[in-house]
C-alpha atoms as a PDB file:
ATOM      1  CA  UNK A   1     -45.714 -78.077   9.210  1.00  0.00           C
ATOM      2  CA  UNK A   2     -45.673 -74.373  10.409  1.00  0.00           C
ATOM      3  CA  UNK A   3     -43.553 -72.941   8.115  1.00  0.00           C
ATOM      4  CA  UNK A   4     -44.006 -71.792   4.625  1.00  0.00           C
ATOM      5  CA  UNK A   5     -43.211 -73.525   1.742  1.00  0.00           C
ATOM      6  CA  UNK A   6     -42.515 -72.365  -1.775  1.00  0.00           C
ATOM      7  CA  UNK A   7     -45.624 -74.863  -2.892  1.00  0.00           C
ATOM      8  CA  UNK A   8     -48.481 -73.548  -4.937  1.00  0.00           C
ATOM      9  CA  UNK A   9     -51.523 -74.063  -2.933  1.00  0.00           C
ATOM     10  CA  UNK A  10     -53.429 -77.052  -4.345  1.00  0.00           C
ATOM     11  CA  UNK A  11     -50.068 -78.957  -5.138  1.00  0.00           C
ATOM     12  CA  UNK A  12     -49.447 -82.482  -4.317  1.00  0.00           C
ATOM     13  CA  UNK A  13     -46.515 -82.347  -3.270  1.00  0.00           C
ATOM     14  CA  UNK A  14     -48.055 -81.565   0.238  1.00  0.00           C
ATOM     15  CA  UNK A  15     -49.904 -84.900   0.772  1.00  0.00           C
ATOM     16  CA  UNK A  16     -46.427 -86.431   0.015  1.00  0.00           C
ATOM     17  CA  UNK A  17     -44.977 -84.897   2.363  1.00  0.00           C
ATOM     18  CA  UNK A  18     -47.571 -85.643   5.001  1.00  0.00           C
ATOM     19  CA  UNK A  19     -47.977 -88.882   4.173  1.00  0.00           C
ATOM     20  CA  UNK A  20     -44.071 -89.571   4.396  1.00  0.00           C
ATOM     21  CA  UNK A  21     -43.775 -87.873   8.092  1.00  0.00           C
ATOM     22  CA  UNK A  22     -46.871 -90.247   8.703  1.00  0.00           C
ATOM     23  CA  UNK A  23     -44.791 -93.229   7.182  1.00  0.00           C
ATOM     24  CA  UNK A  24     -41.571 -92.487   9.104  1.00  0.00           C
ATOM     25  CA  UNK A  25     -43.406 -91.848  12.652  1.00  0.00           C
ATOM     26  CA  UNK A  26     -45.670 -95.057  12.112  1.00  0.00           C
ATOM     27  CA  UNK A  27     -42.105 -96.803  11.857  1.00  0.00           C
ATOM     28  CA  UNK A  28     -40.765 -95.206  14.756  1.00  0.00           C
ATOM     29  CA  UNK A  29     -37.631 -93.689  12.942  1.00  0.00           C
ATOM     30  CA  UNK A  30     -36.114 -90.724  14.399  1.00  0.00           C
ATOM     31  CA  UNK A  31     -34.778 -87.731  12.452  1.00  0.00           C
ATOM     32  CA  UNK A  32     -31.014 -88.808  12.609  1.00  0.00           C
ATOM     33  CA  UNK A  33     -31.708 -92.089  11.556  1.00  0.00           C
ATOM     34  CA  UNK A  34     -32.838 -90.829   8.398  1.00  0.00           C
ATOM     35  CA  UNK A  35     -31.462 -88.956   5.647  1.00  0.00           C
ATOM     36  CA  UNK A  36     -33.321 -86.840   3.029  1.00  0.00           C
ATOM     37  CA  UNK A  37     -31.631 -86.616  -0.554  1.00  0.00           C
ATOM     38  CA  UNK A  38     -32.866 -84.738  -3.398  1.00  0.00           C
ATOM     39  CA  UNK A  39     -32.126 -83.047  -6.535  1.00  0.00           C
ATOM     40  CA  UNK A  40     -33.805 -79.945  -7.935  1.00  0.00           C
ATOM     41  CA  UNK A  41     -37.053 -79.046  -8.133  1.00  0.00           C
ATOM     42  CA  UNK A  42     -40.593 -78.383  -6.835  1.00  0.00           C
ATOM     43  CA  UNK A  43     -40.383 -82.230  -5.644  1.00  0.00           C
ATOM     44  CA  UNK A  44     -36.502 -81.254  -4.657  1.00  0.00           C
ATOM     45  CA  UNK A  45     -37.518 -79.009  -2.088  1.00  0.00           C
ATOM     46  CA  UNK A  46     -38.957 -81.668   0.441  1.00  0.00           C
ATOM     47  CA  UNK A  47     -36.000 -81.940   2.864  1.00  0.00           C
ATOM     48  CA  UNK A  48     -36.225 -78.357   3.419  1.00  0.00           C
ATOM     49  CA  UNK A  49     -39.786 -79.133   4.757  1.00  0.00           C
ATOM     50  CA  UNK A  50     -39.142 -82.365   7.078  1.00  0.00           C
ATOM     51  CA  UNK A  51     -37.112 -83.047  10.394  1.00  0.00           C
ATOM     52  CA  UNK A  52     -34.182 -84.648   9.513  1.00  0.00           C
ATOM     53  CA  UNK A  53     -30.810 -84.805   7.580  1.00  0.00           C
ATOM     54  CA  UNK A  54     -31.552 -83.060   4.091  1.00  0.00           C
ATOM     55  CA  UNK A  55     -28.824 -83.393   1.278  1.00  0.00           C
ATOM     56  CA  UNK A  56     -29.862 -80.940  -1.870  1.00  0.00           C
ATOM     57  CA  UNK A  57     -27.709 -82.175  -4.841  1.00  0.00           C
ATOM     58  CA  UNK A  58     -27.603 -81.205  -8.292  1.00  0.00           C
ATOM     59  CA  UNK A  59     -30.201 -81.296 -10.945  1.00  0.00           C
ATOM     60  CA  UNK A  60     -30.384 -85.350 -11.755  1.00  0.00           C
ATOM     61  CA  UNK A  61     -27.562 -86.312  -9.576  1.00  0.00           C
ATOM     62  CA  UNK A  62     -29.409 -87.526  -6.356  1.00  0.00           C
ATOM     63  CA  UNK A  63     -29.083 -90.950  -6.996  1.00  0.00           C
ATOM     64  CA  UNK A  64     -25.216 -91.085  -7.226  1.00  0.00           C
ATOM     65  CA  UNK A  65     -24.976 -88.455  -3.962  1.00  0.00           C
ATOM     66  CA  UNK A  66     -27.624 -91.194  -1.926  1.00  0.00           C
ATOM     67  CA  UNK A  67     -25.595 -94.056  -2.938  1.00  0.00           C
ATOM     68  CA  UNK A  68     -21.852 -92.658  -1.547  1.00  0.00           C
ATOM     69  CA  UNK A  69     -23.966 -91.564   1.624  1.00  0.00           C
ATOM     70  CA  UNK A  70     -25.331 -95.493   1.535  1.00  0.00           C
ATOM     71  CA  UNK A  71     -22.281 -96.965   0.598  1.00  0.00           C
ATOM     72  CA  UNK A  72     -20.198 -94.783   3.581  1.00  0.00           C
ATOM     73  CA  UNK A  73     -23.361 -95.383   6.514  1.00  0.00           C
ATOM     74  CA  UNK A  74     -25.831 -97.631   5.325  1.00  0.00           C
ATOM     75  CA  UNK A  75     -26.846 -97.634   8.849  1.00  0.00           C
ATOM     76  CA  UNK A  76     -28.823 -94.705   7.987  1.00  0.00           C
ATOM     77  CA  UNK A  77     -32.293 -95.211   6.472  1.00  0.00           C
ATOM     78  CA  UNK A  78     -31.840 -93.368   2.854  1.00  0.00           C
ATOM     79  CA  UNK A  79     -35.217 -91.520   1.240  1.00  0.00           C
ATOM     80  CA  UNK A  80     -34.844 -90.092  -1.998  1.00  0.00           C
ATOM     81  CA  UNK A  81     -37.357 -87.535  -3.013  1.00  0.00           C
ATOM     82  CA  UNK A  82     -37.147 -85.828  -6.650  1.00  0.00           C
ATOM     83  CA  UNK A  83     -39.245 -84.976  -9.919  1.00  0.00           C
ATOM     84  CA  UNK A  84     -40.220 -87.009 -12.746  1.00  0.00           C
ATOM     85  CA  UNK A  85     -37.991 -84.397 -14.720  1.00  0.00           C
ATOM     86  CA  UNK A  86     -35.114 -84.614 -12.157  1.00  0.00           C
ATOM     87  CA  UNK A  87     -35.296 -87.973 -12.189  1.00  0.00           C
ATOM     88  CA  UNK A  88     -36.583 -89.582 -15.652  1.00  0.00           C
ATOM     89  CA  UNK A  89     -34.659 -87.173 -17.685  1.00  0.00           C
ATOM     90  CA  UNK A  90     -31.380 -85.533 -16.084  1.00  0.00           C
ATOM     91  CA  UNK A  91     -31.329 -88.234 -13.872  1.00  0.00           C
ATOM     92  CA  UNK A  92     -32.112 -91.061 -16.621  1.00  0.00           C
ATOM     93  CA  UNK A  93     -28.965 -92.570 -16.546  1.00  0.00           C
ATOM     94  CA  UNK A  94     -28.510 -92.589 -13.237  1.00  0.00           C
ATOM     95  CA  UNK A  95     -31.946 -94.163 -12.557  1.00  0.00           C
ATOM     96  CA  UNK A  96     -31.056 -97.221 -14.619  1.00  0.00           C
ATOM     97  CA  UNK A  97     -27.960 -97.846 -12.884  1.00  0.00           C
ATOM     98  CA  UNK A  98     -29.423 -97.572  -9.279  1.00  0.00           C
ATOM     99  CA  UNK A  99     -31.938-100.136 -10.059  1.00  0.00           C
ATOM    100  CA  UNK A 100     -29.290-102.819 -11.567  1.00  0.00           C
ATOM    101  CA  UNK A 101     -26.795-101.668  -8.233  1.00  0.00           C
ATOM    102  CA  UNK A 102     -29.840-102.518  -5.828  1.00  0.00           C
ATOM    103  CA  UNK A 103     -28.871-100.021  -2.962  1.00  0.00           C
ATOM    104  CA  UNK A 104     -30.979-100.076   0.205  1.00  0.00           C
ATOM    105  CA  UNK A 105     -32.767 -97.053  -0.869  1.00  0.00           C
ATOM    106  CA  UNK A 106     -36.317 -95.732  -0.954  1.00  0.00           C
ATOM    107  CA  UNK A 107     -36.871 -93.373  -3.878  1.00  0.00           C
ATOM    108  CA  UNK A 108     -39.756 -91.521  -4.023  1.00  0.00           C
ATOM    109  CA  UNK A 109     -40.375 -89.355  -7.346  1.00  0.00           C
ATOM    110  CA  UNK A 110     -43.112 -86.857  -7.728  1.00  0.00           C
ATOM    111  CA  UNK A 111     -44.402 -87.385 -10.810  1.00  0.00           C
ATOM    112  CA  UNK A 112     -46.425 -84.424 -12.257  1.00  0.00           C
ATOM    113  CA  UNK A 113     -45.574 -85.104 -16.163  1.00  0.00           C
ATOM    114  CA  UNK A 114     -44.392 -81.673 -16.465  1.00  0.00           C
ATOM    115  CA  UNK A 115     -41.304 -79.663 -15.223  1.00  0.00           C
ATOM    116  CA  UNK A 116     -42.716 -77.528 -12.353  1.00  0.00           C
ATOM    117  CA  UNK A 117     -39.820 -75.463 -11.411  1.00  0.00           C
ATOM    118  CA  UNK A 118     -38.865 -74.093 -14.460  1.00  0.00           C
ATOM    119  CA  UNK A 119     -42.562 -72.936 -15.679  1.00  0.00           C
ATOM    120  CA  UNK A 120     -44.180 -75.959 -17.385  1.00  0.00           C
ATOM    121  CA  UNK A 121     -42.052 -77.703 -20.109  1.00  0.00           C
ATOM    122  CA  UNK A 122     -42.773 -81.585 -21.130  1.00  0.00           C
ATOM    123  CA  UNK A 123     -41.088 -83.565 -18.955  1.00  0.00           C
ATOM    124  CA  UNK A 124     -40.264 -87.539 -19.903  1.00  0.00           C
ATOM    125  CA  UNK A 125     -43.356 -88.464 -18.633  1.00  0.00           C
ATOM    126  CA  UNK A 126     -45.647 -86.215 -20.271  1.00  0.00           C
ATOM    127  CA  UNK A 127     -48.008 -87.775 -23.204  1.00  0.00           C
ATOM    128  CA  UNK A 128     -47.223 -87.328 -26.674  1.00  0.00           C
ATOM    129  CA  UNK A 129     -49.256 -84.884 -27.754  1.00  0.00           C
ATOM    130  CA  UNK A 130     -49.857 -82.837 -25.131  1.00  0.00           C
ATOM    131  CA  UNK A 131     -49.592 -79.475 -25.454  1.00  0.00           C
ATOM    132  CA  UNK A 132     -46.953 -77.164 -22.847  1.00  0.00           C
ATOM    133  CA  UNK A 133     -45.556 -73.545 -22.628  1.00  0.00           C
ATOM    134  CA  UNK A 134     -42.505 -74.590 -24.255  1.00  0.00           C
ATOM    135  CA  UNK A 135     -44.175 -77.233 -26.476  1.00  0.00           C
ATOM    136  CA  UNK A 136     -47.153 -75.290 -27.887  1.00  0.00           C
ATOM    137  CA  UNK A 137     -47.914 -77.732 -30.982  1.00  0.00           C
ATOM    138  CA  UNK A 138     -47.690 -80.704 -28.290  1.00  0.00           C
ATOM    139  CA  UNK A 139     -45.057 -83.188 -27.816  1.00  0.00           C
ATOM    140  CA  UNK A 140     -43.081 -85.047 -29.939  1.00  0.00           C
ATOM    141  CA  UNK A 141     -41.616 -87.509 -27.986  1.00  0.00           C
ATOM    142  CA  UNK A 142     -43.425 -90.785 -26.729  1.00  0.00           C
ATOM    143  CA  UNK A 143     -43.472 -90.699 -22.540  1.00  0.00           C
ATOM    144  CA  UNK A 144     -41.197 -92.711 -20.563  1.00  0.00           C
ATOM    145  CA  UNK A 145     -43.339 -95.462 -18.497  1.00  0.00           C
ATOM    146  CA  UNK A 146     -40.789 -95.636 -15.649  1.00  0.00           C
ATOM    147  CA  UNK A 147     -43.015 -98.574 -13.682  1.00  0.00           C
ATOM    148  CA  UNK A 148     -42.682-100.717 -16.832  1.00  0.00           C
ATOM    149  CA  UNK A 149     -38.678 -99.598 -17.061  1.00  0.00           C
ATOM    150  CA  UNK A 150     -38.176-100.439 -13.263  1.00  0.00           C
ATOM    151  CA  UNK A 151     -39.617-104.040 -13.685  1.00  0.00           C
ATOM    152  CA  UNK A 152     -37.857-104.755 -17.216  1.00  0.00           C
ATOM    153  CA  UNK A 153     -34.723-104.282 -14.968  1.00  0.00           C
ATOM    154  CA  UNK A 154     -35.836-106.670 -12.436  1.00  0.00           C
ATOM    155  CA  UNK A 155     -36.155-103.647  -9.872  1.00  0.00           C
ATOM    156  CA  UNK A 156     -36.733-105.018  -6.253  1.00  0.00           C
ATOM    157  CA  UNK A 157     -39.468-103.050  -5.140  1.00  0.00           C
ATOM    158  CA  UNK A 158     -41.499-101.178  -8.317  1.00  0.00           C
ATOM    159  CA  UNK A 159     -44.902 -99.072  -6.532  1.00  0.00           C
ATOM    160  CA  UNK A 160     -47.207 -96.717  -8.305  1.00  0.00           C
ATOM    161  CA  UNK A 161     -49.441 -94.638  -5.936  1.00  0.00           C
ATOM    162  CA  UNK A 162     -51.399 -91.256  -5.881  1.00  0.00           C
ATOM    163  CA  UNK A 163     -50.864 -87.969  -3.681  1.00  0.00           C
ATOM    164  CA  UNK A 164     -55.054 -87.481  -3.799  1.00  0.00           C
ATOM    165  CA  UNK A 165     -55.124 -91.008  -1.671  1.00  0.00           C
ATOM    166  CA  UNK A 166     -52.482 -90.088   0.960  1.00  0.00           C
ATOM    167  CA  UNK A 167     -53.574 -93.251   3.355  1.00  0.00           C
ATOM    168  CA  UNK A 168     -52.465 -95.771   0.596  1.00  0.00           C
ATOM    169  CA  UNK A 169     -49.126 -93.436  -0.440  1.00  0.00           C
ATOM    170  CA  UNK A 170     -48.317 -93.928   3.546  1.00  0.00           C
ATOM    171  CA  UNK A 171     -48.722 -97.418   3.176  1.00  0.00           C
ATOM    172  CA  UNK A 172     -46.541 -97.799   0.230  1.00  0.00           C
ATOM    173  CA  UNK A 173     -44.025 -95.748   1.896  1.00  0.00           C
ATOM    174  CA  UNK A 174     -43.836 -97.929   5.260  1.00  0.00           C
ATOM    175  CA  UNK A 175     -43.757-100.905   2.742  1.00  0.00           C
ATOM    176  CA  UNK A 176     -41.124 -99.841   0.778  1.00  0.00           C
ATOM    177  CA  UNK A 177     -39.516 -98.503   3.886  1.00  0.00           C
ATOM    178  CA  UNK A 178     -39.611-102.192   5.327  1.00  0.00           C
ATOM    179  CA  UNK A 179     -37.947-103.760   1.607  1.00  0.00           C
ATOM    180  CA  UNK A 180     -34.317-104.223   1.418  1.00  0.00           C
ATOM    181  CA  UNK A 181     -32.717-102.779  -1.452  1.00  0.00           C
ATOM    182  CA  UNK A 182     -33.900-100.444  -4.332  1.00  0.00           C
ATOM    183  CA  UNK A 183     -37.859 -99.570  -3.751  1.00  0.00           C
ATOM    184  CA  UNK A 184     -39.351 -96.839  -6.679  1.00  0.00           C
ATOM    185  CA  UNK A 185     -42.542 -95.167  -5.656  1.00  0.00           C
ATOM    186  CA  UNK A 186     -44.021 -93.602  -8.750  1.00  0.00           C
ATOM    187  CA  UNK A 187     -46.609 -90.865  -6.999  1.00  0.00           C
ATOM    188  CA  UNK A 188     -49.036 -89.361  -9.417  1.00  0.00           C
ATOM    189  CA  UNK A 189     -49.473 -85.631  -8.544  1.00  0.00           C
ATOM    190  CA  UNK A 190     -51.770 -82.892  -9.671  1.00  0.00           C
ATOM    191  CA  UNK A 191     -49.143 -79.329 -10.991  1.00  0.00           C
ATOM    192  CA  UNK A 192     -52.295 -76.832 -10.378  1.00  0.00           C
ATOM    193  CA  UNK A 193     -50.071 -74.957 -12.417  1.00  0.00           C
ATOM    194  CA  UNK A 194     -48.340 -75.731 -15.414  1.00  0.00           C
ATOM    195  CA  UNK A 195     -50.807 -79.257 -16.049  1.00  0.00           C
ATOM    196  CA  UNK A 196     -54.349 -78.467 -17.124  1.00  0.00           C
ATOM    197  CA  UNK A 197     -54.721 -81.838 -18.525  1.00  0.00           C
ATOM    198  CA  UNK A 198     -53.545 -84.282 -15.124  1.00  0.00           C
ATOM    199  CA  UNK A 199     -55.602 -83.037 -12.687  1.00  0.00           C
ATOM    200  CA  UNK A 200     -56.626 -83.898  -9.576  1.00  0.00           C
ATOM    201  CA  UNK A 201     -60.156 -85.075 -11.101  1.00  0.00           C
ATOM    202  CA  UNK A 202     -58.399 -86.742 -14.402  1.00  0.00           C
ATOM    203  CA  UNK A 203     -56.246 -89.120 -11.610  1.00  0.00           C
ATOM    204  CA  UNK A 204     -59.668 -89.608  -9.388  1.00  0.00           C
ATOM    205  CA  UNK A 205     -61.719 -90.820 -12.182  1.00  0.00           C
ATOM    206  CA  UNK A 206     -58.789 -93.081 -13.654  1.00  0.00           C
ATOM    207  CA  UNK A 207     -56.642 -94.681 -10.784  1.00  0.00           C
ATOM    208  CA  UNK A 208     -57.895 -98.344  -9.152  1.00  0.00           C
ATOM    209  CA  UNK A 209     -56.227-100.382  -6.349  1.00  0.00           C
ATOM    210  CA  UNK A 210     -54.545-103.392  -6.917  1.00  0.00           C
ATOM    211  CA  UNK A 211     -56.535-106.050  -5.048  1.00  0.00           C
ATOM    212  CA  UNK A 212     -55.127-108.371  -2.550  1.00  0.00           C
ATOM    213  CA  UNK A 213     -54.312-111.427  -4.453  1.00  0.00           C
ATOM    214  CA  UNK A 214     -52.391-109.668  -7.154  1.00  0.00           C
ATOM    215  CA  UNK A 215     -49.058-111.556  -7.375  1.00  0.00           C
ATOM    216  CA  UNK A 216     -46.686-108.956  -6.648  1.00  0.00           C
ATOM    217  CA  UNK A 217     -43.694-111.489  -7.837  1.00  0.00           C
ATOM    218  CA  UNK A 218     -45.452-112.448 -10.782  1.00  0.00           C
ATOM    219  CA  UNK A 219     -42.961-109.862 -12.981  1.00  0.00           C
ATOM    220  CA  UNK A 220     -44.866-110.960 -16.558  1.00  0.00           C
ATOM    221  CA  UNK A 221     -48.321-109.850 -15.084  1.00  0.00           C
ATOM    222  CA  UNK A 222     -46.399-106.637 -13.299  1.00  0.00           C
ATOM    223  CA  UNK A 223     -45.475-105.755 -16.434  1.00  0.00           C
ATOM    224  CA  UNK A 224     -48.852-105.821 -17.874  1.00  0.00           C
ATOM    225  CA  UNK A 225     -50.127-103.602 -15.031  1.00  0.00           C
ATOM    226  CA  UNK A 226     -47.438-101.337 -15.599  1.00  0.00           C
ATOM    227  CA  UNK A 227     -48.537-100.384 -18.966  1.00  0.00           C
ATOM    228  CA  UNK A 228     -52.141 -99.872 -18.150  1.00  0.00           C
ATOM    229  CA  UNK A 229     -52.326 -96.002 -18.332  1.00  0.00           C
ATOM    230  CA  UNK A 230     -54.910 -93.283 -19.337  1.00  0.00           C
ATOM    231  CA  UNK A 231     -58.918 -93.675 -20.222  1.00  0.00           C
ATOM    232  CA  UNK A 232     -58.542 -97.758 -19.349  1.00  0.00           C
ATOM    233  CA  UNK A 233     -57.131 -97.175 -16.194  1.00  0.00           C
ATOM    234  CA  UNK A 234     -54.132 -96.729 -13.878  1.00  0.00           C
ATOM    235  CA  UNK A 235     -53.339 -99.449 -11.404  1.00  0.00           C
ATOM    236  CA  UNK A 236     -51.842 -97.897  -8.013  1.00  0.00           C
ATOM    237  CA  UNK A 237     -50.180-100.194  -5.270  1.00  0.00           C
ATOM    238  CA  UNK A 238     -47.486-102.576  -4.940  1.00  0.00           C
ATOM    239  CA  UNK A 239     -46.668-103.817  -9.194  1.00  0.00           C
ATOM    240  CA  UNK A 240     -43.536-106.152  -8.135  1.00  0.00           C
ATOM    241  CA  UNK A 241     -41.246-107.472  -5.731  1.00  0.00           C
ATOM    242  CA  UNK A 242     -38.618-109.246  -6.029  1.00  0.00           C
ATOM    243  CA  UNK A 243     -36.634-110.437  -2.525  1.00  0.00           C
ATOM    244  CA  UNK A 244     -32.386-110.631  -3.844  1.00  0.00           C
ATOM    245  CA  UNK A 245     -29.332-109.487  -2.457  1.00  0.00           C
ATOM    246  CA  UNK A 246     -28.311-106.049  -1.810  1.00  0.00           C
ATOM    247  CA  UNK A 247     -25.381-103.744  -2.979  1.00  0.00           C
ATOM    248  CA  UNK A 248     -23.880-103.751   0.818  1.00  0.00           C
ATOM    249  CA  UNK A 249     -24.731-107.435   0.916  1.00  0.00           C
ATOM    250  CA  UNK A 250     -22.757-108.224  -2.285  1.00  0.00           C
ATOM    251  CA  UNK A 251     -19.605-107.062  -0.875  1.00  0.00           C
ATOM    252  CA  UNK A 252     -18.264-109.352   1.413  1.00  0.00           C
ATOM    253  CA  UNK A 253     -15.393-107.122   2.430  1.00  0.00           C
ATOM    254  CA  UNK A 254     -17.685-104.827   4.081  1.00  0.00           C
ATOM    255  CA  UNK A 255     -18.198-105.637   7.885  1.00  0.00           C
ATOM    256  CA  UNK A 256     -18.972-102.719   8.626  1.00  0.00           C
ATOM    257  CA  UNK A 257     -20.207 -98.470   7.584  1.00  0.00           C
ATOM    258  CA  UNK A 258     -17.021 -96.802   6.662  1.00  0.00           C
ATOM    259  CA  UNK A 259     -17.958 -93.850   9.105  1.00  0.00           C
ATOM    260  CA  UNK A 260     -17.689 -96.511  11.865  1.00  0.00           C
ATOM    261  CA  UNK A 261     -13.863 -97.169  10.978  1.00  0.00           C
ATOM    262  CA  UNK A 262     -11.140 -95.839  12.825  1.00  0.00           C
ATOM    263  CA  UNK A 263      -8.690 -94.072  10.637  1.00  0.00           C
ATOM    264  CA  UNK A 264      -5.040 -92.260  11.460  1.00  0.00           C
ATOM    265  CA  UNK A 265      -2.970 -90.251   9.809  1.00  0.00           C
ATOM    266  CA  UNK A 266      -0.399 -93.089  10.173  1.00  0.00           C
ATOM    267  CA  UNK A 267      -2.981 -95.117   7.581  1.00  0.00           C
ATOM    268  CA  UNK A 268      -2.513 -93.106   5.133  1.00  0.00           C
ATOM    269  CA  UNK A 269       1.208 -92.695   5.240  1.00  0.00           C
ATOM    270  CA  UNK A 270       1.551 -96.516   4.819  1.00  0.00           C
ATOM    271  CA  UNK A 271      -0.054 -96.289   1.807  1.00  0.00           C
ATOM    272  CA  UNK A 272       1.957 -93.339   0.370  1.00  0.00           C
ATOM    273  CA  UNK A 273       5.114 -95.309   1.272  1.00  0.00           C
ATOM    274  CA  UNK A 274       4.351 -97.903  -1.315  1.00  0.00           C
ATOM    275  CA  UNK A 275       4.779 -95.218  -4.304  1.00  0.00           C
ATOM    276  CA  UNK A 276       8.500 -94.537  -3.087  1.00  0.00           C
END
């Protein structure tokens, strides 16, 4: 990438971008067979930084914007890229529902546990306790564990991985890239900024791979992975998998993307006849 970004040096958000552009040349995608969809944010700004279609939406809303762009051309392979903020907290509600719809989408969140773009506030995923700008006698809330949400819900595809091991992130991308339906990639990420406490070093001395013979559709013992987190441990790789239908799949009226259809003005005017 040649031209500047709006990134603090140091930041991990550019290992996740190198090791997606890795990902997607490995699988032999070209740009317009891939679409870029984010919210806002530091994380937000990655389809400004990568060759091909970018959709910026509002703060929390990428989910709903990726699924009408699914749901009208799911011939298009669909990355979402957002915050832990953008997409834990604004996005919450939205999350939930995209894992229970099961959309052929890969959603990759840049998880910092801290708001980046708005000067270092406690985000869902920050620990209770930890002191912010905005939070200065620490926070009050217990954090969201969104790996342990995700495979509560029976999410297809639930990954945790780290942006200071960029070979295993482009793994997990081309995996999740090869999944049908809903695939979350939690990425731990250093904010040299706003986050003296999750470092680059505090990841380094705490994440471990998942061996091979980890059942990945064992969802009981994925669930005890998931909440491994902190001093003990973090467990990065693929936590579960579960093969089932998709959205697209579960309509059988759909034969087809809608942008393939061939519409006239003479359509529509049927339809307005039957409210004379």
């Amino acid at each position: 990438m040649n031209h500047p970004t709006s990134w603090c040096p140091g930041c991990g958000n550019f290992s996740i971008l190198d090791s997606l552009n890795q990902a997607l040349n490995n699988l032999g995608l070209t740009p317009q067979e891939v679409l870029m969809v984010s919210g806002i944010g530091q994380a937000a700004k990655l389809p400004h930084y990568i060759h091909a279609h970018g959709l910026n939406t509002l703060h929390g809303r990428a989910l709903p914007a990726a699924m009408g762009a699914h749901a009208a051309n799911h011939s298009l392979r669909i990355v979402l890229t957002s915050g832990d903020g953008d997409t834990y907290g604004e996005g919450g509600n939205h999350f939930i529902h995209g894992i229970r719809r099961n959309m052929d989408i890969v959603h990759i969140v840049h998880d910092n546990q801290i708001y980046g773009l708005t000067k270092g506030q406690g985000s869902p995923t920050t620990a209770f306790g930890q002191k912010t700008r905005l939070q200065v006698d620490g926070m009050r809330p217990d954090p969201l564990n969104p790996v342990a949400l995700a495979i509560s819900m029976d999410c297809s595809f639930v990954a945790r991985s780290f942006s200071g091991d960029p070979e295993h992130l482009r793994s997990i991308i081309e995996a999740a890239m090869s999944h049908k339906g809903y695939a979350l990639i939690d990425v731990l990420q250093p904010c040299v900024s706003f986050n003296a406490v999750n470092t680059f070093r505090w990841y380094k001395e705490r994440v471990y791979k998942l061996d091979s013979e980890f059942d990945v559709t064992d969802r009981v013992k994925a669930f005890e992975k998931a909440l491994e987190f902190g001093d003990e441990g973090i467990p990065i790789g693929i936590l579960y998998k579960h093969e089932k239908p998709t959205f697209i799949e579960r309509m059988p009226h759909v034969d087809e993307p809608l942008v393939h259809k061939k519409r006239t003005p003479d359509d529509v005017q049927k339809l307005l006849e039957q409210f004379d």
